[in-house]
PDB file of N, CA and C in Angstrom:
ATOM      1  N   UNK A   1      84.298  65.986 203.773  1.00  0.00           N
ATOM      2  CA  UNK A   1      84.402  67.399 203.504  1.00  0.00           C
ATOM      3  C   UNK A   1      84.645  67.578 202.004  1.00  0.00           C
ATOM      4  N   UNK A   2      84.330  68.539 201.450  1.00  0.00           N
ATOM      5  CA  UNK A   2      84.195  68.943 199.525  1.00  0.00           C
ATOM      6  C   UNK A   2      85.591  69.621 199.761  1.00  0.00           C
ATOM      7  N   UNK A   3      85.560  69.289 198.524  1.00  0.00           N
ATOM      8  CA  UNK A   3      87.655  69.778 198.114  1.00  0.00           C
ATOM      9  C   UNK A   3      87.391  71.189 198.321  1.00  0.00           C
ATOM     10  N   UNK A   4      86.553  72.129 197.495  1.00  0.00           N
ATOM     11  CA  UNK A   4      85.980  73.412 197.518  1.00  0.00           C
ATOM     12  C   UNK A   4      86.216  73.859 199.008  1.00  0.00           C
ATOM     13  N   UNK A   5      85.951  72.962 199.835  1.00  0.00           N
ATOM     14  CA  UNK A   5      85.948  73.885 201.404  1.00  0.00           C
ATOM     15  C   UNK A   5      87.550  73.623 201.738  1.00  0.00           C
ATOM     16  N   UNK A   6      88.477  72.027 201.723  1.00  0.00           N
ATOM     17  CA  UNK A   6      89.707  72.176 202.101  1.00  0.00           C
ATOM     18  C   UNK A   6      90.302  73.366 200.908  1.00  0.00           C
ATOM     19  N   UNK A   7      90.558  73.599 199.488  1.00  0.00           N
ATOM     20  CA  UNK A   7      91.170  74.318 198.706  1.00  0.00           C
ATOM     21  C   UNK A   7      91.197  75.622 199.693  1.00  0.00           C
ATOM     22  N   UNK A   8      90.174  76.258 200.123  1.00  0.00           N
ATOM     23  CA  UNK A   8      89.776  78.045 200.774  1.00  0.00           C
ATOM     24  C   UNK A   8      90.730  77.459 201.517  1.00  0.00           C
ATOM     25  N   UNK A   9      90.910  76.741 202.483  1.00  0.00           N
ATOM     26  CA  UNK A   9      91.238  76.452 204.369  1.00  0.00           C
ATOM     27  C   UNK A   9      93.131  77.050 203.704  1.00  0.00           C
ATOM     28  N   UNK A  10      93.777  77.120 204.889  1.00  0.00           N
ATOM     29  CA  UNK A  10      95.081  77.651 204.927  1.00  0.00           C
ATOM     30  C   UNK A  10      95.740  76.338 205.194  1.00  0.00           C
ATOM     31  N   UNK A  11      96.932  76.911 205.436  1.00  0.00           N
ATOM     32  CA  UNK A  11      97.878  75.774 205.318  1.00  0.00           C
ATOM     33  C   UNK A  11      97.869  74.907 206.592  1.00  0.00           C
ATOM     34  N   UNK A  12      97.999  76.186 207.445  1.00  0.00           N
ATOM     35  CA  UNK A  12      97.713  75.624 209.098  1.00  0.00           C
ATOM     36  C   UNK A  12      96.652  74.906 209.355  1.00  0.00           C
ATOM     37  N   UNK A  13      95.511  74.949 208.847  1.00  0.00           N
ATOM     38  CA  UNK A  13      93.988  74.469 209.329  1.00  0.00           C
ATOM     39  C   UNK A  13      94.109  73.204 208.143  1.00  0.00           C
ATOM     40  N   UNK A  14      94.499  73.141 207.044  1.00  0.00           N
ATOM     41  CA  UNK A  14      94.745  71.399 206.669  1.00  0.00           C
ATOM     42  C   UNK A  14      95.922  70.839 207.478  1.00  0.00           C
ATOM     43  N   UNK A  15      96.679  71.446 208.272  1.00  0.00           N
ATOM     44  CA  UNK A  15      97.632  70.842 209.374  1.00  0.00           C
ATOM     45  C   UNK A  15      96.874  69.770 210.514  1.00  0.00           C
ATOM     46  N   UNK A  16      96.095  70.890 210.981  1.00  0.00           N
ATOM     47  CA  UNK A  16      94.853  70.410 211.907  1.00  0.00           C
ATOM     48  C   UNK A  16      94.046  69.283 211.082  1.00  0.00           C
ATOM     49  N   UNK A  17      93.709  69.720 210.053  1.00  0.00           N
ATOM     50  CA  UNK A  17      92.579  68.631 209.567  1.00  0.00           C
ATOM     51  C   UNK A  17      93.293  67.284 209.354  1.00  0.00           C
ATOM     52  N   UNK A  18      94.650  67.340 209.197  1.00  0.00           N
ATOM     53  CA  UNK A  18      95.819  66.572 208.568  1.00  0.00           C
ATOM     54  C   UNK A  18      95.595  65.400 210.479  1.00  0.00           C
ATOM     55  N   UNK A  19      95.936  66.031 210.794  1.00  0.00           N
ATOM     56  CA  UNK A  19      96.178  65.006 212.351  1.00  0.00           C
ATOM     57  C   UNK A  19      94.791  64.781 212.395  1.00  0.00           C
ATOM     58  N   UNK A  20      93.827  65.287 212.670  1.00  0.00           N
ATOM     59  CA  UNK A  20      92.777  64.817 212.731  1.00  0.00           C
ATOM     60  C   UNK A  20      92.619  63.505 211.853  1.00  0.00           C
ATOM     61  N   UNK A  21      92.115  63.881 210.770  1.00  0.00           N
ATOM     62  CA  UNK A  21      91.697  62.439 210.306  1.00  0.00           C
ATOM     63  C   UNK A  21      93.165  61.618 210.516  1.00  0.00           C
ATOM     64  N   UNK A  22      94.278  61.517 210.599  1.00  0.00           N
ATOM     65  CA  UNK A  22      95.236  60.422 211.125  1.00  0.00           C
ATOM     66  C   UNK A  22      94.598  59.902 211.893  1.00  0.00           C
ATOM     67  N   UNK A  23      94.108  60.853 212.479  1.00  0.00           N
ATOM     68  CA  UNK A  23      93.396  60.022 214.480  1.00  0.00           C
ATOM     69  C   UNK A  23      92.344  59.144 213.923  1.00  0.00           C
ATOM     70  N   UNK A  24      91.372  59.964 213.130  1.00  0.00           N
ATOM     71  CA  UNK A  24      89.983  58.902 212.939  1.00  0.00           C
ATOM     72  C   UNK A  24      90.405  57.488 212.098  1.00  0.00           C
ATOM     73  N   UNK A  25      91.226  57.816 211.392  1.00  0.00           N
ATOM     74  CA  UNK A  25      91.645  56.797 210.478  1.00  0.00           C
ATOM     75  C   UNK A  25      92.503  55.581 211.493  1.00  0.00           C
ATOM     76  N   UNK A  26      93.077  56.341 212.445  1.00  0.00           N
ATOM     77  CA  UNK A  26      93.930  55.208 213.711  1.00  0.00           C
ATOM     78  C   UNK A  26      92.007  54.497 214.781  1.00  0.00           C
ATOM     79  N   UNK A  27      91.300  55.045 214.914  1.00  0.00           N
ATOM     80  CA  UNK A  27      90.553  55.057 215.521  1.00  0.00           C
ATOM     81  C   UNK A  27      89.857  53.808 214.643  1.00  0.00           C
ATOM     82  N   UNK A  28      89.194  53.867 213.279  1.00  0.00           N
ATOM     83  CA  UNK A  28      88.559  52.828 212.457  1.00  0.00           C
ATOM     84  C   UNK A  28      89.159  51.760 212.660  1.00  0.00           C
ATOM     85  N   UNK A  29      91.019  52.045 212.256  1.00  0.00           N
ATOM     86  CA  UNK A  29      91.336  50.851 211.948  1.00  0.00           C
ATOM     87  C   UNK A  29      91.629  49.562 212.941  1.00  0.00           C
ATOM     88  N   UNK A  30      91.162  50.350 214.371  1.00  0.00           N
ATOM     89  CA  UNK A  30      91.625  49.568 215.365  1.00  0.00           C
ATOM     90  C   UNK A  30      89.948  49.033 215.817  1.00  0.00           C
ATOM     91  N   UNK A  31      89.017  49.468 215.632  1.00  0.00           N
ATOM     92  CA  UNK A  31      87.588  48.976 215.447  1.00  0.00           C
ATOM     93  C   UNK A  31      87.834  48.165 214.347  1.00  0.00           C
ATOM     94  N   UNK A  32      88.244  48.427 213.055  1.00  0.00           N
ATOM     95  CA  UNK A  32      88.317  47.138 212.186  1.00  0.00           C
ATOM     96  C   UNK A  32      89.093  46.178 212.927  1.00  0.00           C
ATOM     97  N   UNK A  33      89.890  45.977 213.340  1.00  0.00           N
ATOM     98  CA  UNK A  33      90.853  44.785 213.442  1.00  0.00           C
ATOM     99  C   UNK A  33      90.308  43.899 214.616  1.00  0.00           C
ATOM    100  N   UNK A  34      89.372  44.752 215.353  1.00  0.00           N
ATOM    101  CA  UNK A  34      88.447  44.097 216.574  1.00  0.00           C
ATOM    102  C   UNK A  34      86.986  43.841 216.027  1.00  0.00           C
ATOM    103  N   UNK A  35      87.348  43.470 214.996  1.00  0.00           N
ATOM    104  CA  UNK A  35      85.637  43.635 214.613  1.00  0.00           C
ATOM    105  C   UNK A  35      84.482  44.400 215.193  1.00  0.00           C
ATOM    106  N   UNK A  36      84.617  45.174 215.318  1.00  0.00           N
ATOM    107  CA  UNK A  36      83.494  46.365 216.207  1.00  0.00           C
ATOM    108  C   UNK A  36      83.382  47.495 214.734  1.00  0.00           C
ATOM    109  N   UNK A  37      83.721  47.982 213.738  1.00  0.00           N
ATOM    110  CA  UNK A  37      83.247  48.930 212.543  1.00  0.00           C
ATOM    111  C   UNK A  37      82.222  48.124 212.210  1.00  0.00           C
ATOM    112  N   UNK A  38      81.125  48.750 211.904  1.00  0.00           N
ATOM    113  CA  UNK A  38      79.702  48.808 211.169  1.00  0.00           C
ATOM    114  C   UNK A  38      79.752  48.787 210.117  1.00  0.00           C
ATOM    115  N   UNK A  39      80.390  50.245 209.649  1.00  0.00           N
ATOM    116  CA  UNK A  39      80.572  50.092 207.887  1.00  0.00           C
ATOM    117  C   UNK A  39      82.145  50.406 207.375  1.00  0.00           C
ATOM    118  N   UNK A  40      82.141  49.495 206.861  1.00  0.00           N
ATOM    119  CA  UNK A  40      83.787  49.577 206.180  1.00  0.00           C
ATOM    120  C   UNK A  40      84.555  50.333 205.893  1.00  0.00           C
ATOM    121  N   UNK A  41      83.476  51.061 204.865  1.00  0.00           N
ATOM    122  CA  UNK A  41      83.199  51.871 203.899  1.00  0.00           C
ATOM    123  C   UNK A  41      83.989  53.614 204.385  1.00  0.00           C
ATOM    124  N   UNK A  42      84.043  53.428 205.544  1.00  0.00           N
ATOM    125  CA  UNK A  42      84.306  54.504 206.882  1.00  0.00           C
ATOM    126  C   UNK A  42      85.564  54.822 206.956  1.00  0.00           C
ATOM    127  N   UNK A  43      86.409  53.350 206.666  1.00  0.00           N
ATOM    128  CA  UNK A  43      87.525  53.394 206.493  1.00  0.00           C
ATOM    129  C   UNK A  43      88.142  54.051 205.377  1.00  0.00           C
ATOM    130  N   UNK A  44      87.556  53.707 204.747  1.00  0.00           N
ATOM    131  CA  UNK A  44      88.273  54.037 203.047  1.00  0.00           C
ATOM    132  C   UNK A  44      87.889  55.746 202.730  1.00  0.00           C
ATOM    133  N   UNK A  45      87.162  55.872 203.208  1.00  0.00           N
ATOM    134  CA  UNK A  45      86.385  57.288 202.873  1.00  0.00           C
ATOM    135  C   UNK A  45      87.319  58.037 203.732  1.00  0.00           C
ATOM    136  N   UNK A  46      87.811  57.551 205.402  1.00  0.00           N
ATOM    137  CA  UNK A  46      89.228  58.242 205.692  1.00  0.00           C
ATOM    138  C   UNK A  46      90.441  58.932 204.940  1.00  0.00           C
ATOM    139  N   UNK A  47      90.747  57.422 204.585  1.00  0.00           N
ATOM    140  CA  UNK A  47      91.880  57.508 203.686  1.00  0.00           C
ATOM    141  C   UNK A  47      91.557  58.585 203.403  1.00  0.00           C
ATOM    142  N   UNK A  48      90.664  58.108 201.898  1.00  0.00           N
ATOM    143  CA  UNK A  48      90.937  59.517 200.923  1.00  0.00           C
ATOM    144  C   UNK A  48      90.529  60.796 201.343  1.00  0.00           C
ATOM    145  N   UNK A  49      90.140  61.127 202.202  1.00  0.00           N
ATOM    146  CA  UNK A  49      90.112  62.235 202.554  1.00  0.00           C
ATOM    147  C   UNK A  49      91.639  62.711 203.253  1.00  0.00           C
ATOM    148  N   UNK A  50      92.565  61.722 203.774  1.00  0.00           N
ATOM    149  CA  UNK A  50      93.389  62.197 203.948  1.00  0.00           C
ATOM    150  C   UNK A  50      94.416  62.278 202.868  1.00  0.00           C
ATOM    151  N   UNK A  51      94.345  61.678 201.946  1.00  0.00           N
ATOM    152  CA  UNK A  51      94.839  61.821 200.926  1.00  0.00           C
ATOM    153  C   UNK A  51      94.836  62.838 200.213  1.00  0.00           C
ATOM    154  N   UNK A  52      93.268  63.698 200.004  1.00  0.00           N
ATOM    155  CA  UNK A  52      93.275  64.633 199.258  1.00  0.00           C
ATOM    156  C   UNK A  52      93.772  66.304 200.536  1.00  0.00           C
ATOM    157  N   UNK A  53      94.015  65.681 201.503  1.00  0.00           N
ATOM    158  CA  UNK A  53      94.312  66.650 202.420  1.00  0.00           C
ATOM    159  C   UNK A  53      96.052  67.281 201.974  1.00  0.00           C
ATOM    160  N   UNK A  54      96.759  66.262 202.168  1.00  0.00           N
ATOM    161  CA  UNK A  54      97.957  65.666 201.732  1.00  0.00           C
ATOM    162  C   UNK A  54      98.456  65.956 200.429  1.00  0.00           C
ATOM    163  N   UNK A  55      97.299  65.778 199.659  1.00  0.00           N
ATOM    164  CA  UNK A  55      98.114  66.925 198.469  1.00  0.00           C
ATOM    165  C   UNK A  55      97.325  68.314 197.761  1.00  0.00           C
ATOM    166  N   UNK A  56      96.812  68.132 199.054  1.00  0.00           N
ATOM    167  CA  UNK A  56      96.258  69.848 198.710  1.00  0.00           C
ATOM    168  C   UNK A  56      97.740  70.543 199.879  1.00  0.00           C
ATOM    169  N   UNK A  57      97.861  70.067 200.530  1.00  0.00           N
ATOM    170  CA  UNK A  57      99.423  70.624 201.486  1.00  0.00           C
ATOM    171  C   UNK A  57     100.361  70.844 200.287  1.00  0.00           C
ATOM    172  N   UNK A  58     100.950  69.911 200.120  1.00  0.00           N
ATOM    173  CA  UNK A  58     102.191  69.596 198.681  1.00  0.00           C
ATOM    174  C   UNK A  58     101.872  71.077 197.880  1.00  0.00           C
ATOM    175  N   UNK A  59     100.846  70.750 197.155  1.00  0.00           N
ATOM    176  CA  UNK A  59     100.389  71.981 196.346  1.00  0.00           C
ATOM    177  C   UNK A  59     101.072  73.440 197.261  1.00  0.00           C
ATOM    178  N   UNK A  60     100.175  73.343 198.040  1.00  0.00           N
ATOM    179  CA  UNK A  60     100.703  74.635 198.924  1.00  0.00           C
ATOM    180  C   UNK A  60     101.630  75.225 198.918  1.00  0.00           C
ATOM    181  N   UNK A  61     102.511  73.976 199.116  1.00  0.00           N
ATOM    182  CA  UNK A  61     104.082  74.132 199.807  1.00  0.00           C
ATOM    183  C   UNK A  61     104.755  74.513 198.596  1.00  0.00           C
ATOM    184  N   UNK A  62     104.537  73.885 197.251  1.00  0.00           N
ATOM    185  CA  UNK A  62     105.144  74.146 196.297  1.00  0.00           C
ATOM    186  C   UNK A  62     104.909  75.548 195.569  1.00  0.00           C
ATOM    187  N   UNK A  63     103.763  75.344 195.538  1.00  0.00           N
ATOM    188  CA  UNK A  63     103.107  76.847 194.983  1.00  0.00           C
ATOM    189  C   UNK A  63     103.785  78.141 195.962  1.00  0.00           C
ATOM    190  N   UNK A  64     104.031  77.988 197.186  1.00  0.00           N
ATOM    191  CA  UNK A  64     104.732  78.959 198.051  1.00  0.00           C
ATOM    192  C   UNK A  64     106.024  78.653 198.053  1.00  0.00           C
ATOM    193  N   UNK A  65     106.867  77.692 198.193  1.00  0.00           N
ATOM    194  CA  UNK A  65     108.162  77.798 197.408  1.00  0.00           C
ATOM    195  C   UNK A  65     108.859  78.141 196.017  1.00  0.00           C
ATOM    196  N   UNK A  66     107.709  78.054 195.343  1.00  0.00           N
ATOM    197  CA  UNK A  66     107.563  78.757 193.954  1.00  0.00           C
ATOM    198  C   UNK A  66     107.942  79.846 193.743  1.00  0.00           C
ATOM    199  N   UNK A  67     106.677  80.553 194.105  1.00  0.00           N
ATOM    200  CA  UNK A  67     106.459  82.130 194.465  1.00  0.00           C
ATOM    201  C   UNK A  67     107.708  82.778 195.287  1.00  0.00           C
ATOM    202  N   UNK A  68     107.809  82.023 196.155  1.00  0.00           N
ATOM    203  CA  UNK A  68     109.229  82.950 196.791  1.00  0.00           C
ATOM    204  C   UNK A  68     110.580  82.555 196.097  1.00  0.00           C
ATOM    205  N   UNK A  69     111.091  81.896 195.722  1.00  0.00           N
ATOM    206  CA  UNK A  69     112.224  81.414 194.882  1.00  0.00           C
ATOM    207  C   UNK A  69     112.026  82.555 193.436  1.00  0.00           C
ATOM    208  N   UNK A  70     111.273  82.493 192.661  1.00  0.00           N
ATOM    209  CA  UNK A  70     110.564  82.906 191.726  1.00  0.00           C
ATOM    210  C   UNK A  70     111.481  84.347 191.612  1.00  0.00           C
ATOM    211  N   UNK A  71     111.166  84.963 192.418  1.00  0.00           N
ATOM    212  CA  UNK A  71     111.033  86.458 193.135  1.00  0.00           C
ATOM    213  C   UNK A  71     112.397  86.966 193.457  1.00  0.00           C
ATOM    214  N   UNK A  72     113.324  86.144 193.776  1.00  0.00           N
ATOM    215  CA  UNK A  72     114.682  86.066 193.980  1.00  0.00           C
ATOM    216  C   UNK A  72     115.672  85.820 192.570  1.00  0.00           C
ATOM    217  N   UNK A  73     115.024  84.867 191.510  1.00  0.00           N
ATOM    218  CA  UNK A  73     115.828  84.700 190.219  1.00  0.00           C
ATOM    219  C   UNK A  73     115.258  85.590 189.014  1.00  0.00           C
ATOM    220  N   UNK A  74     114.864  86.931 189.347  1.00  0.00           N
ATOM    221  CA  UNK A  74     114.212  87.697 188.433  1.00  0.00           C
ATOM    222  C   UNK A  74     115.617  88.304 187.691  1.00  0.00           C
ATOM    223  N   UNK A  75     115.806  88.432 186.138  1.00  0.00           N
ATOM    224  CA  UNK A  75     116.851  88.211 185.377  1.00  0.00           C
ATOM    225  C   UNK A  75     116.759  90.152 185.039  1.00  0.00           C
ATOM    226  N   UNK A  76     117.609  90.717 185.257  1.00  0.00           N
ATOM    227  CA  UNK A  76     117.711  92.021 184.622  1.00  0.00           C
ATOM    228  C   UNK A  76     118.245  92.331 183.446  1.00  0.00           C
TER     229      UNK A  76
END
C-alpha cells in the first residue's frame, strides 16, 4: 500500500491495517520456517509495511496529544 493512501486512512483503520499485516507477517513467517514461502522478499515487504504503519500511528498520537495539551497551556 503507498504511504499517500495510509497518511488519508484514520487512526482506527491503521488499527485494522496494524493487526492485519501482524497476521500476514505471523502467516509468512511460519511458511518461512517450514520452507513452503516462494518469495522471501514477501516477508520483508511485510515488515516494512508494518513499520511504516506504526509510525504513521505515533505521528497521530502525538500530533493529537499535541493539539489537545497545546489548547489547555494557552498563556494570557
Amino acid at each position: 500500500m503507498e504511504l499517500d493512501e495510509l497518511r488519508q486512512m484514520s487512526a482506527a483503520d491503521l488499527r485494522v491495517k496494524e493487526r492485519e499485516a501482524r497476521e500476514e507477517i505471523f502467516r509468512l513467517k511460519l511458511k518461512m520456517r517450514t520452507n513452503q514461502l516462494d518469495n522471501p522478499s514477501n516477508y520483508r515487504r511485510a515488515r516494512k509495511e508494518l513499520a511504516r504503519i506504526m509510525t504513521l500511528l505515533g505521528q497521530k498520537s502525538k500530533s493529537a496529544a499535541g493539539a489537545g495539551g497545546a489548547a489547555g497551556t494557552k498563556a494570557s
